[in-house]
C-alpha atoms as a PDB file:
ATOM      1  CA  UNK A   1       0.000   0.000   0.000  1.00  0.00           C
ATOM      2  CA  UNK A   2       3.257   2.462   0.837  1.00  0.00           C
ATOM      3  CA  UNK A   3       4.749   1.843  -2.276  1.00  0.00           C
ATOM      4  CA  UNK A   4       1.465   2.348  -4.793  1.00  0.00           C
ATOM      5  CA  UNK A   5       1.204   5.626  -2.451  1.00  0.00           C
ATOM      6  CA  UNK A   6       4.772   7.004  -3.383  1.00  0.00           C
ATOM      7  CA  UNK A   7       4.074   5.908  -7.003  1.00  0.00           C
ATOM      8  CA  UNK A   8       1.038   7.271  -7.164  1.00  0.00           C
ATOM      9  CA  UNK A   9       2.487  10.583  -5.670  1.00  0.00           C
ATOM     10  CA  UNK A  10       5.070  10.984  -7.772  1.00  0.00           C
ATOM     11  CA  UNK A  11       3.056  10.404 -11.071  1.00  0.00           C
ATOM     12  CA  UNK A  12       1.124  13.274  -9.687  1.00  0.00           C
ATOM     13  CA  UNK A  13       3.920  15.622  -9.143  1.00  0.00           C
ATOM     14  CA  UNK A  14       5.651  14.842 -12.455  1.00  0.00           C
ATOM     15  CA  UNK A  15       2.753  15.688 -14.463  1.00  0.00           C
ATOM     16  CA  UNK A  16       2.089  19.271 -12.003  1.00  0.00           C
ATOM     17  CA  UNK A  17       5.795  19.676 -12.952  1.00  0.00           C
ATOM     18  CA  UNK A  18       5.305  19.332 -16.523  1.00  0.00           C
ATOM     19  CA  UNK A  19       2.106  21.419 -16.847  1.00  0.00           C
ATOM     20  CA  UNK A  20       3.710  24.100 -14.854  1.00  0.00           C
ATOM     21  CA  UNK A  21       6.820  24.492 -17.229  1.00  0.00           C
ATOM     22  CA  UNK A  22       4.805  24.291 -20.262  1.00  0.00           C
ATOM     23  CA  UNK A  23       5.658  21.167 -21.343  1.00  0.00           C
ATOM     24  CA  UNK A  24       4.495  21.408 -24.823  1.00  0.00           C
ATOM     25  CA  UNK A  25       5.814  17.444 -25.978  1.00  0.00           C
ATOM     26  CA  UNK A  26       7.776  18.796 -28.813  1.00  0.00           C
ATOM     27  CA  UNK A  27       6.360  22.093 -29.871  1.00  0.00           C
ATOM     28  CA  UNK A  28       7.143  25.621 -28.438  1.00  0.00           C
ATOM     29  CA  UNK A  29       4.534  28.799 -28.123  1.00  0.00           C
ATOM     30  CA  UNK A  30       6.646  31.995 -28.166  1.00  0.00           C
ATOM     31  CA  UNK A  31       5.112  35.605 -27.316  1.00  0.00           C
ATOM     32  CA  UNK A  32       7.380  38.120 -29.193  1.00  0.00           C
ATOM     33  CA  UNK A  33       6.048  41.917 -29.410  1.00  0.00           C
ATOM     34  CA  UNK A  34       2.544  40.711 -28.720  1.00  0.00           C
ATOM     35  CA  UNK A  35       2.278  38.490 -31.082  1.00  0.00           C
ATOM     36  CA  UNK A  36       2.163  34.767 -31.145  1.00  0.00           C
ATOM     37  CA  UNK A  37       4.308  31.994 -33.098  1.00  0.00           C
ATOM     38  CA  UNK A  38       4.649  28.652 -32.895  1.00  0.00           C
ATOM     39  CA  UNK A  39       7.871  26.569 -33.114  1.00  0.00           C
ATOM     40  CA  UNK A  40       7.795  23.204 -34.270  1.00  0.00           C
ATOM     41  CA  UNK A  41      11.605  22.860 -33.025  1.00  0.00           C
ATOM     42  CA  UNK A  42      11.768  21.295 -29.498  1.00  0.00           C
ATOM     43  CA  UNK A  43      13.496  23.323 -27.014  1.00  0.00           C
ATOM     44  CA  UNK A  44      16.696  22.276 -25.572  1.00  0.00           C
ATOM     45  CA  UNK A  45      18.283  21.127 -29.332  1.00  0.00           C
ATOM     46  CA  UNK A  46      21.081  23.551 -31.174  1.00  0.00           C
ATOM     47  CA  UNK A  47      20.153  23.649 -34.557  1.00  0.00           C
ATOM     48  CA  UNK A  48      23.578  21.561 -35.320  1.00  0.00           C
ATOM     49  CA  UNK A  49      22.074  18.438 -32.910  1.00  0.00           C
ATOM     50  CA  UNK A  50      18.264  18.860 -35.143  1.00  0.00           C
ATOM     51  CA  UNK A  51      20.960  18.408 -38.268  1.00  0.00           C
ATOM     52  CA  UNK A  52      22.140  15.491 -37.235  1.00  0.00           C
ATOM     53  CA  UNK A  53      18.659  13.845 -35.843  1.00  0.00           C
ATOM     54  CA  UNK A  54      16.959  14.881 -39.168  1.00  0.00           C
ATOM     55  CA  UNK A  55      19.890  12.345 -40.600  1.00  0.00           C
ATOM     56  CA  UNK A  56      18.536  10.042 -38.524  1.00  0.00           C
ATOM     57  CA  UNK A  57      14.973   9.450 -40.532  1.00  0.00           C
ATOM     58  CA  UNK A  58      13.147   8.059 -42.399  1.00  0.00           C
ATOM     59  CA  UNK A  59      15.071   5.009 -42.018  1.00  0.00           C
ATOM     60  CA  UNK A  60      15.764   2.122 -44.762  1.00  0.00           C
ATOM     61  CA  UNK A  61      13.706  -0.717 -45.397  1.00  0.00           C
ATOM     62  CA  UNK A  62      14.200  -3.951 -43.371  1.00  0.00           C
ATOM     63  CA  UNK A  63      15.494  -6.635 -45.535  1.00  0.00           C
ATOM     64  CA  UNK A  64      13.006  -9.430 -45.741  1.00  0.00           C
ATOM     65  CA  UNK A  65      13.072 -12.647 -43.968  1.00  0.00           C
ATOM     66  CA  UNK A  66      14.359 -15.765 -45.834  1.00  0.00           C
ATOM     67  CA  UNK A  67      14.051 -17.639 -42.918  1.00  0.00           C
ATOM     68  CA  UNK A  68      10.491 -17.812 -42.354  1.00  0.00           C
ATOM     69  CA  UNK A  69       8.875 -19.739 -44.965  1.00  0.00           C
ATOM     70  CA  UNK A  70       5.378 -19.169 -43.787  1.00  0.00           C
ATOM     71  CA  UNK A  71       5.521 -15.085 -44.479  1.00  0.00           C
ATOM     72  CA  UNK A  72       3.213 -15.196 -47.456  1.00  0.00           C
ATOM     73  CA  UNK A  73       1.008 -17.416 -45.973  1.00  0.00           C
ATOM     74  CA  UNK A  74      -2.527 -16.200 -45.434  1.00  0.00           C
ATOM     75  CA  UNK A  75      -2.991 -19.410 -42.876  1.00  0.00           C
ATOM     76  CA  UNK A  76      -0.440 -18.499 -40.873  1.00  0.00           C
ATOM     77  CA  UNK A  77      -1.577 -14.911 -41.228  1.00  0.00           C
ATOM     78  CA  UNK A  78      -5.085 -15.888 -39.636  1.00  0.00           C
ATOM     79  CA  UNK A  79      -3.572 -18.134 -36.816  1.00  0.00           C
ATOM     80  CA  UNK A  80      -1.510 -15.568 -35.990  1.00  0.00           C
ATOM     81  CA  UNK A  81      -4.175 -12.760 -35.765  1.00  0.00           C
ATOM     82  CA  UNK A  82      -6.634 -15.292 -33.867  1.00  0.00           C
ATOM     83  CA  UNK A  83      -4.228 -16.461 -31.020  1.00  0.00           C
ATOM     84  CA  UNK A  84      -2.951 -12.389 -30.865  1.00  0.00           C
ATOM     85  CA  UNK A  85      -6.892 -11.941 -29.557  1.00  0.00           C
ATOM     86  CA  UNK A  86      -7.446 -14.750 -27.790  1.00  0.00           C
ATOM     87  CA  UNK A  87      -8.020 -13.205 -24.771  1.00  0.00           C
ATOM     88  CA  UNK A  88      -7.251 -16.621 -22.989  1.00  0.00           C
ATOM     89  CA  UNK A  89      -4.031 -16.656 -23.804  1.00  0.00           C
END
């Protein structure tokens, strides 16, 4: 009961901590001479780190998988997606 307390508790303070800096998850509002813009940049990257992230996508194509010979299969397919939502299992 102590410990779901102190979880609980600090769940709550992280989010009041969040909301109070303005965590925006990812995007910036910015007041300048009364007017209002929006930045799509997150705050806290130089503009040399987003150059190097932006590298960093979109990301290749993952070779396909000679070693399952049931891929293409649209049995397998169906016992796969069946036993996923068995709710059972």
């Amino acid at each position: 009961m102590r410990k779901s307390k102190l979880w609980f508790g600090l769940l709550v303070g992280s989010v009041a901590l969040a909301v109070s800096s303005g965590g925006t998850g990812g995007a910036a509002n910015i007041t300048k001479n009364g007017r209002q813009f929006s930045s799509t940049v997150s705050v806290g990257f130089s503009p040399e780190e987003w150059a190097v992230i932006k590298t960093l996508s979109p990301l290749p194509d993952l070779p396909v998988d000679t070693t399952n010979k049931h891929r293409n299969s649209p049995a397998a397919a169906l016992l796969g997606q069946k036993l996923f939502f068995e709710p059972r299992l």
